[in-house]
C-alpha atoms as a PDB file:
ATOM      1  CA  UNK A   1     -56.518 -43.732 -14.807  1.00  0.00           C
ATOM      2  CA  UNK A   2     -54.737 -44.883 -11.430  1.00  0.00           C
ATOM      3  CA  UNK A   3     -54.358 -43.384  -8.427  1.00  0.00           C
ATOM      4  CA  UNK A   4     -51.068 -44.237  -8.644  1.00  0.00           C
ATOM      5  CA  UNK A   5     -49.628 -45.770  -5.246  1.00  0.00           C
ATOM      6  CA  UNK A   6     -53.146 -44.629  -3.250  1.00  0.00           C
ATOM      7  CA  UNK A   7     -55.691 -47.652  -4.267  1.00  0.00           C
ATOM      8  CA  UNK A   8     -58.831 -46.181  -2.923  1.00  0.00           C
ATOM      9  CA  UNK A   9     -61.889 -48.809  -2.248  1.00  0.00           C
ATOM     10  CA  UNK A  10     -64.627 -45.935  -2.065  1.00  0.00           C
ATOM     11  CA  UNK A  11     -67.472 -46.238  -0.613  1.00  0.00           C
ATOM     12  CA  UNK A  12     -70.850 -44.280   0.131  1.00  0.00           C
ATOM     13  CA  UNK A  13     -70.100 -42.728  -2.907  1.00  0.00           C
ATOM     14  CA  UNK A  14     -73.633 -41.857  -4.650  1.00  0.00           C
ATOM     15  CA  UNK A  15     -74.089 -41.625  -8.686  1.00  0.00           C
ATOM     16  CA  UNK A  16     -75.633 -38.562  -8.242  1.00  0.00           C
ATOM     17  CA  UNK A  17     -74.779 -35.193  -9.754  1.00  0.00           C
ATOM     18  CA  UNK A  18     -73.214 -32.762  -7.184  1.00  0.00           C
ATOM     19  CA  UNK A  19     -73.596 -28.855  -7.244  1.00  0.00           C
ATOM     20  CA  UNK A  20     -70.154 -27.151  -7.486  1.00  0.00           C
ATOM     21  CA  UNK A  21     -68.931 -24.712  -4.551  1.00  0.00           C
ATOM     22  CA  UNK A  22     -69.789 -21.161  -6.440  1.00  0.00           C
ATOM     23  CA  UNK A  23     -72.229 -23.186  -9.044  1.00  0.00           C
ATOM     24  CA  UNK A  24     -73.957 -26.009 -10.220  1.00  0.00           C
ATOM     25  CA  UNK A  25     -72.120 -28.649 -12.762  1.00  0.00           C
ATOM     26  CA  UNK A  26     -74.194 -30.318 -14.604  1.00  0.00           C
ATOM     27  CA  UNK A  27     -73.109 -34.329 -15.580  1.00  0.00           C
ATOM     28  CA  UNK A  28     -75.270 -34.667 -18.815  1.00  0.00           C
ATOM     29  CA  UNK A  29     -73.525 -36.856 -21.334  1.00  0.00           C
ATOM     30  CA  UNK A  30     -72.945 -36.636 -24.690  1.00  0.00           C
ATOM     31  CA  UNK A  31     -72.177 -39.025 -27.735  1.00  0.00           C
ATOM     32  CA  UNK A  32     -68.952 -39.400 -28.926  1.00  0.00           C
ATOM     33  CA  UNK A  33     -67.821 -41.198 -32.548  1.00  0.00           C
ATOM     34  CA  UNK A  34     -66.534 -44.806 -32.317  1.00  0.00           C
ATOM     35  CA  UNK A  35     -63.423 -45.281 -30.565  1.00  0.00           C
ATOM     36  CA  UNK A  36     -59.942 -45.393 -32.566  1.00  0.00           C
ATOM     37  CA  UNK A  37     -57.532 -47.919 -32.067  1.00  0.00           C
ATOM     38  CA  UNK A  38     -53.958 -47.088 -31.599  1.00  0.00           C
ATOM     39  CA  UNK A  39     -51.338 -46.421 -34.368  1.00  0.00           C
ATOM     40  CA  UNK A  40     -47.610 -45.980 -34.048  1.00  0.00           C
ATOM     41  CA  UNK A  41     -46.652 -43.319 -36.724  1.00  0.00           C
ATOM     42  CA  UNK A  42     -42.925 -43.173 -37.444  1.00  0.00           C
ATOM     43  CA  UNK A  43     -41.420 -40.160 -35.198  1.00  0.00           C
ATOM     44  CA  UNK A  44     -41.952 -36.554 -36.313  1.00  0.00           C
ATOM     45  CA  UNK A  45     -39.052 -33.995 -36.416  1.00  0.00           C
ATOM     46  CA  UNK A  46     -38.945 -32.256 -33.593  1.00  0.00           C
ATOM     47  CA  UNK A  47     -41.595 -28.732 -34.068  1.00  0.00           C
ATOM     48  CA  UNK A  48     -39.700 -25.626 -34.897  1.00  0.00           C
ATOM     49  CA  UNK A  49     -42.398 -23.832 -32.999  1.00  0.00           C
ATOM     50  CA  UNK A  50     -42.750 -26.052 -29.577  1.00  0.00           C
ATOM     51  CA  UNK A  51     -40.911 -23.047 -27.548  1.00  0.00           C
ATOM     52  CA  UNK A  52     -44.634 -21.111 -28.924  1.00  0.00           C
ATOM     53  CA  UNK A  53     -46.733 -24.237 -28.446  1.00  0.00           C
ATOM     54  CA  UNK A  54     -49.872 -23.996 -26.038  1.00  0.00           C
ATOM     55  CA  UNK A  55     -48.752 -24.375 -22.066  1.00  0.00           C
ATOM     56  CA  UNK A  56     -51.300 -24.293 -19.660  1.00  0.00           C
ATOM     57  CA  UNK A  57     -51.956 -20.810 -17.940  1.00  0.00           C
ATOM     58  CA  UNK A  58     -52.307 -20.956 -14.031  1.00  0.00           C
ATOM     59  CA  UNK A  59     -55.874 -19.484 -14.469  1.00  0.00           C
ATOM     60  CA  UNK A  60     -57.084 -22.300 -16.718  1.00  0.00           C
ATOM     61  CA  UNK A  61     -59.592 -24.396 -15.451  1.00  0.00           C
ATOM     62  CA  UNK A  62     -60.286 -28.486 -16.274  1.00  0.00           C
ATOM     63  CA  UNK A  63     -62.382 -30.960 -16.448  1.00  0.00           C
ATOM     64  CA  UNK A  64     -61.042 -34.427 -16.537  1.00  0.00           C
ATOM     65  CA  UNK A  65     -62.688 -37.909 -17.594  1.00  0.00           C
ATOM     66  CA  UNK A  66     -61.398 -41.269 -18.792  1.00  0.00           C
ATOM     67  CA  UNK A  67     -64.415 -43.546 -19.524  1.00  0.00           C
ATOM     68  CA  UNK A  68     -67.631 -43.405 -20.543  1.00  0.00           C
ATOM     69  CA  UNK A  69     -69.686 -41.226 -23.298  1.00  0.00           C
ATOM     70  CA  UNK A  70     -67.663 -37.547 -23.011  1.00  0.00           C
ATOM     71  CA  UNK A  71     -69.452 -34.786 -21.076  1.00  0.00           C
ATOM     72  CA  UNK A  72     -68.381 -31.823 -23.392  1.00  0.00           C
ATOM     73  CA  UNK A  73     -70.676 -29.328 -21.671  1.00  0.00           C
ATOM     74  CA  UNK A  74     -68.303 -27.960 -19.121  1.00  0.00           C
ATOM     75  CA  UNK A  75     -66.872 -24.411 -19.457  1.00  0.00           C
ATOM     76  CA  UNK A  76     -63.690 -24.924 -18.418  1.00  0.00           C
ATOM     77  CA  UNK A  77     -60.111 -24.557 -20.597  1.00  0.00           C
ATOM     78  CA  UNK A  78     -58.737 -27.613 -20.533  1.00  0.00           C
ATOM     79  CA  UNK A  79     -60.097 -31.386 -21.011  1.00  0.00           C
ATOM     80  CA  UNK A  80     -58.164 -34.391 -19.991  1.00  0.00           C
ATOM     81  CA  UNK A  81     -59.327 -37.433 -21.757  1.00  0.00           C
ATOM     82  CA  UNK A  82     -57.961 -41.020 -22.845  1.00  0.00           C
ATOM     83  CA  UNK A  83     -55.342 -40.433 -25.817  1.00  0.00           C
ATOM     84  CA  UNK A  84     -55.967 -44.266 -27.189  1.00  0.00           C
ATOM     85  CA  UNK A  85     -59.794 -44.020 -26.325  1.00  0.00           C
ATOM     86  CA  UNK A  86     -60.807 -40.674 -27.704  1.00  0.00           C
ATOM     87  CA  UNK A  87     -61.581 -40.165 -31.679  1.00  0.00           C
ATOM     88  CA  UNK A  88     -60.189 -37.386 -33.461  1.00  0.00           C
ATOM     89  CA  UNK A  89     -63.329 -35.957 -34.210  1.00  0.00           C
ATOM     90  CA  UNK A  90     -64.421 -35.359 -30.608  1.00  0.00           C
ATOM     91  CA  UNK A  91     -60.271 -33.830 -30.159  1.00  0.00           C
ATOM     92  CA  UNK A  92     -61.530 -31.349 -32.858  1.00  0.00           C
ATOM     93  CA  UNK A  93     -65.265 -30.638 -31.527  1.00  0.00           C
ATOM     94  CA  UNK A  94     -63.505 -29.717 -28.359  1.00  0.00           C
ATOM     95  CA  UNK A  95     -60.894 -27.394 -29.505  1.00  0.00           C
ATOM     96  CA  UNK A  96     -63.084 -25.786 -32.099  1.00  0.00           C
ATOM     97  CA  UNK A  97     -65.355 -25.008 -28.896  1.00  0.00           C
ATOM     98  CA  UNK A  98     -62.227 -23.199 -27.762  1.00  0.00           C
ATOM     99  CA  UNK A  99     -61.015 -25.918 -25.567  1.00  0.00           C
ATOM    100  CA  UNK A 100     -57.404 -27.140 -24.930  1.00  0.00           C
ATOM    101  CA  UNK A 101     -57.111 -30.794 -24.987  1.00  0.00           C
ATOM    102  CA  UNK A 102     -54.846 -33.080 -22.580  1.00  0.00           C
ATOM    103  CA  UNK A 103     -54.055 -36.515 -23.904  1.00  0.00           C
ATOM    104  CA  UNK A 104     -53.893 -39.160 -21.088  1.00  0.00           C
ATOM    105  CA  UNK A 105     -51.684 -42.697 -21.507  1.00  0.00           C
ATOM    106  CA  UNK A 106     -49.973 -44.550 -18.857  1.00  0.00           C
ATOM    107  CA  UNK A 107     -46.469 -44.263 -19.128  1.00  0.00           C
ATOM    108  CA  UNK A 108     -45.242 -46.687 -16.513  1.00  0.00           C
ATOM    109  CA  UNK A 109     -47.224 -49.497 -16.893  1.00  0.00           C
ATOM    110  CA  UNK A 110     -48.950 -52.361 -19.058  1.00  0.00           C
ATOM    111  CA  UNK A 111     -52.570 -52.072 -19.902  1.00  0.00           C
ATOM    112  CA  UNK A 112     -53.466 -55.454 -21.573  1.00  0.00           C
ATOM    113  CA  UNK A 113     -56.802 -54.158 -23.363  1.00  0.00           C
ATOM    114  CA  UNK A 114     -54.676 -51.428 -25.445  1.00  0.00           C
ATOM    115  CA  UNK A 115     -54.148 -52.608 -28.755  1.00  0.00           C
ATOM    116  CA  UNK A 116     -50.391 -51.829 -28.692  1.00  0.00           C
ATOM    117  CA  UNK A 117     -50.207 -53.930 -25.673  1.00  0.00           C
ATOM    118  CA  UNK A 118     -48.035 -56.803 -27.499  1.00  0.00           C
ATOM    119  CA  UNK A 119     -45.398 -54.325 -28.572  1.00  0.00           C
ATOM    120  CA  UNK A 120     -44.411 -55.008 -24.445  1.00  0.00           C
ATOM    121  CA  UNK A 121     -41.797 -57.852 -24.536  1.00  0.00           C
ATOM    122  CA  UNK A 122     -42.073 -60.174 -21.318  1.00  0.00           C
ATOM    123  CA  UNK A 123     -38.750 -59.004 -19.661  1.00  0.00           C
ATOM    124  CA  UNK A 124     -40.384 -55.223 -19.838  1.00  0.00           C
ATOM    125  CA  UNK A 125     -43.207 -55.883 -17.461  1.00  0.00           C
ATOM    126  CA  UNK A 126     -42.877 -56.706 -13.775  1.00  0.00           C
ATOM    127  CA  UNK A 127     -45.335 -56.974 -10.864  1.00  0.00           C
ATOM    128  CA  UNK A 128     -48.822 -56.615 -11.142  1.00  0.00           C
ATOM    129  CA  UNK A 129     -50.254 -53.421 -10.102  1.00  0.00           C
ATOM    130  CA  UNK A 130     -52.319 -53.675  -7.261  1.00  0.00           C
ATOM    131  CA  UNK A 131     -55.611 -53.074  -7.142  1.00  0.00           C
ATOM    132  CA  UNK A 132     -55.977 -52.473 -11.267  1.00  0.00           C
ATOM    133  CA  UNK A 133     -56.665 -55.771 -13.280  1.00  0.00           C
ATOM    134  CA  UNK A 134     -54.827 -56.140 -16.420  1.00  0.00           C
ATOM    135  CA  UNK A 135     -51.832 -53.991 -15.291  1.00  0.00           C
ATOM    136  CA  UNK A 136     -48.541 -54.786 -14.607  1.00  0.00           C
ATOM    137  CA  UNK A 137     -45.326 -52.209 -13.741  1.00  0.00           C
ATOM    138  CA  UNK A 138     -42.968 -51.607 -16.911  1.00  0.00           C
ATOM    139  CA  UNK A 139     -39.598 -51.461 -16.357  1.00  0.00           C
ATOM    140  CA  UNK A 140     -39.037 -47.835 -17.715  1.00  0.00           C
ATOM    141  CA  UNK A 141     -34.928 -47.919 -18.123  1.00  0.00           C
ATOM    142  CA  UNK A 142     -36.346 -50.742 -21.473  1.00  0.00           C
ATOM    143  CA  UNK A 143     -35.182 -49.026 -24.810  1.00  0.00           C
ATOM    144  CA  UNK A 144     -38.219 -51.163 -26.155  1.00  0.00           C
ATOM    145  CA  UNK A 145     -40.578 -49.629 -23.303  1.00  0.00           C
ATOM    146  CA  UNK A 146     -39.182 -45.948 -24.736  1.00  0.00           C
ATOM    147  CA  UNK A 147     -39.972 -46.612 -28.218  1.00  0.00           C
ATOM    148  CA  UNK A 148     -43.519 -47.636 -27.352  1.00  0.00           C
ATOM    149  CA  UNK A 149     -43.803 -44.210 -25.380  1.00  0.00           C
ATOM    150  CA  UNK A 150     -42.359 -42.527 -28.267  1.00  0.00           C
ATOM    151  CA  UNK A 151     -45.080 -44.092 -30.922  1.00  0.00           C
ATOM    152  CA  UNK A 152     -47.876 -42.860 -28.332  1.00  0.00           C
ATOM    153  CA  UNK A 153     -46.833 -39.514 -28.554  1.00  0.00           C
ATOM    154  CA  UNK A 154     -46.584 -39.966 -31.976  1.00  0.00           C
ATOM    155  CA  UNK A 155     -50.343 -40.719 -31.928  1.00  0.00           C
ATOM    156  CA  UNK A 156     -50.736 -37.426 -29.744  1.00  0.00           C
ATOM    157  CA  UNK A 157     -49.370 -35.256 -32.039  1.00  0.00           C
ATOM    158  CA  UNK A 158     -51.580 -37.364 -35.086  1.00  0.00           C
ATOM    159  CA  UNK A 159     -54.550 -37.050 -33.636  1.00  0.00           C
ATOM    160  CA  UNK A 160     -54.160 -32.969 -32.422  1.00  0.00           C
ATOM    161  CA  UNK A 161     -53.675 -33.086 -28.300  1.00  0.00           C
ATOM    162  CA  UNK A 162     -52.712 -30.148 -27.273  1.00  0.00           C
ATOM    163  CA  UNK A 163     -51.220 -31.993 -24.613  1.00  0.00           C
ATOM    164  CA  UNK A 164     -50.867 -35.249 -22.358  1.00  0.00           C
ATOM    165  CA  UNK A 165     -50.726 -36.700 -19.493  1.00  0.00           C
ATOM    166  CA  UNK A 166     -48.095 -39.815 -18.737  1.00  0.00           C
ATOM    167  CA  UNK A 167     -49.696 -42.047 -15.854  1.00  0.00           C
ATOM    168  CA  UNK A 168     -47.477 -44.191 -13.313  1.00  0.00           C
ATOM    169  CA  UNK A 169     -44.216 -42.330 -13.529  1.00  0.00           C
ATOM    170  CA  UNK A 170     -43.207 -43.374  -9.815  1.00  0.00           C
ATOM    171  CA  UNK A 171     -42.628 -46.935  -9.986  1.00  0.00           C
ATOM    172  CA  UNK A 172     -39.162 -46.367  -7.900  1.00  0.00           C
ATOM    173  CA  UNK A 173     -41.351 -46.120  -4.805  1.00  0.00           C
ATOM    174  CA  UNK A 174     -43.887 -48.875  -5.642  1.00  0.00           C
ATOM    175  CA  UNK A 175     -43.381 -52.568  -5.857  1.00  0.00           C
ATOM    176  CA  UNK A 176     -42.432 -52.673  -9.549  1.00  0.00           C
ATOM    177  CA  UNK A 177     -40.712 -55.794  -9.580  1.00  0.00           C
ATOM    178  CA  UNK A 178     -37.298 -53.985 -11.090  1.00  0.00           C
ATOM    179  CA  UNK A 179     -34.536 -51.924  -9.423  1.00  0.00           C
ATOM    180  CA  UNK A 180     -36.323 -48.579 -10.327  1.00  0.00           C
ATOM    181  CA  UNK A 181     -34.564 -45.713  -8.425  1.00  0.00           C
ATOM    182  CA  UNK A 182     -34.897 -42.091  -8.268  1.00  0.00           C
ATOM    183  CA  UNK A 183     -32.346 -41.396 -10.800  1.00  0.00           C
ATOM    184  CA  UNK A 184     -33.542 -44.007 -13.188  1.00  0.00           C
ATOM    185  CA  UNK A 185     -37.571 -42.108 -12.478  1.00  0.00           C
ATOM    186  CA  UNK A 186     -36.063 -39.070 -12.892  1.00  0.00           C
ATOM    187  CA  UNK A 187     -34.477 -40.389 -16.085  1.00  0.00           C
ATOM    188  CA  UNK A 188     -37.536 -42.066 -17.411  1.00  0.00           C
ATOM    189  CA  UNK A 189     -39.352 -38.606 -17.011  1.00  0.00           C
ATOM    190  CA  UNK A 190     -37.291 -36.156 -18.183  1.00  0.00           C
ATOM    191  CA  UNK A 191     -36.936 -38.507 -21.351  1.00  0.00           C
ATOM    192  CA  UNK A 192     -40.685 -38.107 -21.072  1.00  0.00           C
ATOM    193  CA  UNK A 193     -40.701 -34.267 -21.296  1.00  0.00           C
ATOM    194  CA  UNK A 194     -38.076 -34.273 -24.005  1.00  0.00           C
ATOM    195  CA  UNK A 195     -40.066 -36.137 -26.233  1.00  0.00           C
ATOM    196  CA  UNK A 196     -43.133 -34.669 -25.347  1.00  0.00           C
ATOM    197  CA  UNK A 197     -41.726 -30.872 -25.844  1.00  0.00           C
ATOM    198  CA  UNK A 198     -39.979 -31.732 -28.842  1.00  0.00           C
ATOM    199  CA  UNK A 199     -43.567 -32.821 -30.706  1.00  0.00           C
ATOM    200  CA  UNK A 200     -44.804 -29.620 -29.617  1.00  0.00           C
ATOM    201  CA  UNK A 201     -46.574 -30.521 -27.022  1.00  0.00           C
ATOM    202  CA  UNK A 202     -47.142 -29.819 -23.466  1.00  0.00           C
ATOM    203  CA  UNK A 203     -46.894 -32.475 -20.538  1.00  0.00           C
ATOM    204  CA  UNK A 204     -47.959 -32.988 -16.979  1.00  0.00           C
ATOM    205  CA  UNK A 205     -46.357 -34.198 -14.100  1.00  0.00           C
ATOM    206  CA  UNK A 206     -48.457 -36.821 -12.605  1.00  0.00           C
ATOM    207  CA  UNK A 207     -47.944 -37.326  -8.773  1.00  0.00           C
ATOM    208  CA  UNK A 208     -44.466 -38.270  -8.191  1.00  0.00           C
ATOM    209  CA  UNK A 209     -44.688 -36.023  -5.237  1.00  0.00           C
ATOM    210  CA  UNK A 210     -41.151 -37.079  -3.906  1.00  0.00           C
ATOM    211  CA  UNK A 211     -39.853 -35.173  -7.139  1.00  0.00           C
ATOM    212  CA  UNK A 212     -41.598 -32.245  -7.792  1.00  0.00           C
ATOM    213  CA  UNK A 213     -38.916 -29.835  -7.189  1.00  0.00           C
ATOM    214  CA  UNK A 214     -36.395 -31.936  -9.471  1.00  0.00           C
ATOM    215  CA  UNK A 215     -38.761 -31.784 -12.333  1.00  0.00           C
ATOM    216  CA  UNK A 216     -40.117 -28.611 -12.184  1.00  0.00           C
ATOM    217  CA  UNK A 217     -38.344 -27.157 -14.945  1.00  0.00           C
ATOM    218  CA  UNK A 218     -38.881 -29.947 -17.251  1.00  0.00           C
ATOM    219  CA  UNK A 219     -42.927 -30.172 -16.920  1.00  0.00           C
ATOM    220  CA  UNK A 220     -45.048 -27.542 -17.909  1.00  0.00           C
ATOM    221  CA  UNK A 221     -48.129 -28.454 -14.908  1.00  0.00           C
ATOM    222  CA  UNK A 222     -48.711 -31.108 -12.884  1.00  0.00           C
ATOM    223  CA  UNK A 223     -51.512 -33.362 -11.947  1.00  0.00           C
ATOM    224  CA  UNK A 224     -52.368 -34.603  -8.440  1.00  0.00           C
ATOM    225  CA  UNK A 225     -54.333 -37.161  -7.309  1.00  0.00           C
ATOM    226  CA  UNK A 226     -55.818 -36.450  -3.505  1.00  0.00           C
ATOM    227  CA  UNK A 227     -53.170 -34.764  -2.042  1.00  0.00           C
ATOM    228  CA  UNK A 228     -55.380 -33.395   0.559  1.00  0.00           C
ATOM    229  CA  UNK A 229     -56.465 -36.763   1.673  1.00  0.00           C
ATOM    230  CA  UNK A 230     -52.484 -37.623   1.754  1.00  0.00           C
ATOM    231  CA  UNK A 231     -51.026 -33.688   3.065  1.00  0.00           C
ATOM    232  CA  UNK A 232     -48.737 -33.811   0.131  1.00  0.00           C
ATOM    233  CA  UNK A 233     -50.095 -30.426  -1.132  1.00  0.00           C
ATOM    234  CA  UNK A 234     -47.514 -28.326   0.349  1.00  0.00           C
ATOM    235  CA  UNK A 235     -44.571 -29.729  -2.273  1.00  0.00           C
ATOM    236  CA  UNK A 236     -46.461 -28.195  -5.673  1.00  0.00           C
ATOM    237  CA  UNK A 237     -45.875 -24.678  -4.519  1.00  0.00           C
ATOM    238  CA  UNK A 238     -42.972 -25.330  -6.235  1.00  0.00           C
ATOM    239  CA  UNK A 239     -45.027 -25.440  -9.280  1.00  0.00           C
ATOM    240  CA  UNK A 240     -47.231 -22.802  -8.440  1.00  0.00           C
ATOM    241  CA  UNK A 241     -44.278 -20.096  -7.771  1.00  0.00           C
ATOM    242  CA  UNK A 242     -43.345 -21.156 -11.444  1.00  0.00           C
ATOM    243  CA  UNK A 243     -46.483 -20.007 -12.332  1.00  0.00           C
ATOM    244  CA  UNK A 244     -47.345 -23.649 -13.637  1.00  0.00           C
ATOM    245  CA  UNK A 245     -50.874 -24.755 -12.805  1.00  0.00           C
ATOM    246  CA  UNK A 246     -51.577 -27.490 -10.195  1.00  0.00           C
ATOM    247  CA  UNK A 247     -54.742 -29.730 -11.607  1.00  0.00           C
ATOM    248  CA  UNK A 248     -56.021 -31.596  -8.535  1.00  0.00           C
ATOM    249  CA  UNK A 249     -58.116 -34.211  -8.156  1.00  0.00           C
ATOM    250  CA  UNK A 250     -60.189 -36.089  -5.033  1.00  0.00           C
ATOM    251  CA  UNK A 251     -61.970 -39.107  -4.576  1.00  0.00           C
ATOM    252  CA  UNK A 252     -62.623 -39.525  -0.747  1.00  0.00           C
ATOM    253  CA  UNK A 253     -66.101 -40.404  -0.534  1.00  0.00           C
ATOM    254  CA  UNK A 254     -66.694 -37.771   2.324  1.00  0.00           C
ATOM    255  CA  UNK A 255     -66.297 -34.758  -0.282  1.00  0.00           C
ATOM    256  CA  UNK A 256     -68.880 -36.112  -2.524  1.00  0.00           C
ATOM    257  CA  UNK A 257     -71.381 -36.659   0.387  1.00  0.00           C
ATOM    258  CA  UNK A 258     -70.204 -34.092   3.370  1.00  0.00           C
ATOM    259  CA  UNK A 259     -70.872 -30.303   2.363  1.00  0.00           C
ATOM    260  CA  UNK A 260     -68.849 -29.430   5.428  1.00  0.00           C
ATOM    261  CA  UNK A 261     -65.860 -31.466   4.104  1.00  0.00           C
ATOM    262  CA  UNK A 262     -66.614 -30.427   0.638  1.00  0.00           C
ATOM    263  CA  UNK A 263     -66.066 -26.176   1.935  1.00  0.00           C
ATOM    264  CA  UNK A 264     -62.939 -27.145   4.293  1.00  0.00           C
ATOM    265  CA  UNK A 265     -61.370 -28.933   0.742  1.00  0.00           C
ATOM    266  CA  UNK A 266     -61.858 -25.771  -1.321  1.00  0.00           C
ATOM    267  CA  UNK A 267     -61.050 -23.478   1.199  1.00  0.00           C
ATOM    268  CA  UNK A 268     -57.595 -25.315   1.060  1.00  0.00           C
ATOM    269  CA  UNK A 269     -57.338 -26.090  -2.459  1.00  0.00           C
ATOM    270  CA  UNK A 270     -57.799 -22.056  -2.663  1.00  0.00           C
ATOM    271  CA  UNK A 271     -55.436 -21.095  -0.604  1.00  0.00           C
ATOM    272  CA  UNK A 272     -53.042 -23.684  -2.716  1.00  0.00           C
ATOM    273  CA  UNK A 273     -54.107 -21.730  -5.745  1.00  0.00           C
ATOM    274  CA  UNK A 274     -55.229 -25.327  -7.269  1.00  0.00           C
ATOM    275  CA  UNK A 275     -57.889 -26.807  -9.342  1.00  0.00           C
ATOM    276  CA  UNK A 276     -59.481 -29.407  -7.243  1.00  0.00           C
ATOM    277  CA  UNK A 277     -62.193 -31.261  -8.332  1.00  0.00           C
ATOM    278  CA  UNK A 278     -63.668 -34.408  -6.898  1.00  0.00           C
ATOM    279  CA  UNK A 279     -64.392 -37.201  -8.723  1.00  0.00           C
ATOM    280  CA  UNK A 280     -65.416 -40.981  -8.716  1.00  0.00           C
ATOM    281  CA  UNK A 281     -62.304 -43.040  -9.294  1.00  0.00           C
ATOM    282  CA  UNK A 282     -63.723 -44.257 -12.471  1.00  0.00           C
ATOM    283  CA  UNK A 283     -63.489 -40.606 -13.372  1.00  0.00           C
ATOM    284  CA  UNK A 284     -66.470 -41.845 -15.721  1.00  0.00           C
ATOM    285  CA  UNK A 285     -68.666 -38.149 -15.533  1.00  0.00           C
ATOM    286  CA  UNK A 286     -70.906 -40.158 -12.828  1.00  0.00           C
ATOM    287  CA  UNK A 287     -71.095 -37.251 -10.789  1.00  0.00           C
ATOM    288  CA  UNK A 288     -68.436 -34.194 -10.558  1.00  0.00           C
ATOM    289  CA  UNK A 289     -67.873 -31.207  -7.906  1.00  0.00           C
ATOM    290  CA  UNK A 290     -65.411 -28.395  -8.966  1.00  0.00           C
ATOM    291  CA  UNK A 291     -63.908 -26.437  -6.118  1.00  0.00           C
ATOM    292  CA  UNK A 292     -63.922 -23.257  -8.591  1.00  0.00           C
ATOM    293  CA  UNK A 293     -65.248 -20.192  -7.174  1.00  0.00           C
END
């Protein structure tokens, strides 16, 4: 997971296990299967039923983790974990224990320990992302870089997300190394959401806080990363009027060890009508604080 154009050194940060605002959250760990590795199943047909397909409600809570042994224990609706990462059988524990599940893959960028990493042809990656080793910006107008996207939403819809998350979709306003603009990002994501919706399932917006209001109709929630560290919070009422939930996440090391900052970031996130949880930048389970009432 990145915090896509905010690379956060945090410090002071504890591994410790925090007590949510209206309730204690409890980081034990459980044991997941062995991993899967990646496949690229030939496209589906587009679902007769996506128009009835799951979309997140704007009462449904989350939990959200990337690495590390998969803390099923929380009672929230929705989980966000790694679509490559994550075996089907822990997919299926989770929604037979009532959960939705949100599939997360970056989208806009290289990862060169994912098995599908050599579909990327040289010309399709650009700069190096900074602050994540092993990344590098994909040039997102690349047919080649679209058919890649396509065969890992393929694997969503194999392995039975209810949903997913596509990572880095703002490389216009980062140092990609291409001539990204906002018309090719908005491109890019809409082609996203498209493909996506047309598999049946639903999709986040992930930050790209410059073009919330463009892509409002074509994303069924969004995703933030620490817009109350960054006062960008103000631009997802746009979802929220749409009745499309706003999942938020924090990582500023003063709401993990500062109770006062902790109430002054939920009494906000509230009054956004968001999700916010903090979290360690790892977003391993180390220790988690849910601003849930």
């Amino acid at each position: 997971m990145k915090a896509t154009a905010k690379n956060i050194l945090l410090t002071g940060i504890l591994p410790f296990v925090i007590a949510a605002c209206g309730g204690g959250d409890a980081a034990s760990s459980t044991s997941s299967p062995p991993s899967t590795a990646p496949q690229s199943p030939t496209s589906p047909s587009p679902s007769p039923s996506a128009s009835a397909s799951w979309r997140p409600a704007p009462t449904d809570t989350w939990q959200w983790q990337l690495k590390g042994k998969l803390n099923t224990s929380y009672p929230v609706t929705v989980y966000d974990i790694d679509l490559i990462d994550t075996p089907i059988a822990t997919i299926q524990a989770l929604q037979a224990a009532g959960k939705k599940v949100v599939c997360y893959f970056s989208a806009g960028s290289s990862e060169n320990w994912r098995s599908d990493f050599s579909g990327f042809q040289a010309a399709d990656m650009g700069s190096n992302m900074t602050g994540w080793i092993g990344e590098r910006w994909l040039d997102t107008r690349s047919a080649n870089v679209r058919k890649i996207m396509r065969a890992r939403l393929n694997l969503a819809v194999s392995k039975g997300c209810n949903g997913v998350e596509p990572d880095n979709v703002d490389g216009y306003v980062n140092n990609s190394g291409f001539p990204l603009t906002a018309d090719t990002q908005l491109d890019f994501n809409r082609f996203l959401a498209s493909e996506a919706h047309a598999r049946g399932l639903a999709v986040a917006l992930k930050n790209d806080v410059n073009q919330l209001s463009d892509l409002v109709g074509d994303f069924d929630f969004a995703i933030n990363e620490q817009c109350h560290s960054y006062n960008e919070c103000d631009g997802y009422r746009v979802f929220i009027s749409n009745d499309k939930p706003v999942f938020n996440a924090e990582y500023a090391s003063s709401y993990a060890t500062d109770a006062s900052a902790r109430q002054t970031l939920c009494i906000d996130a509230r009054a956004h009508n968001f999700h916010t949880l903090v979290l360690p930048l790892d977003l391993n389970d180390s220790f988690r604080y849910s601003c849930e009432p």
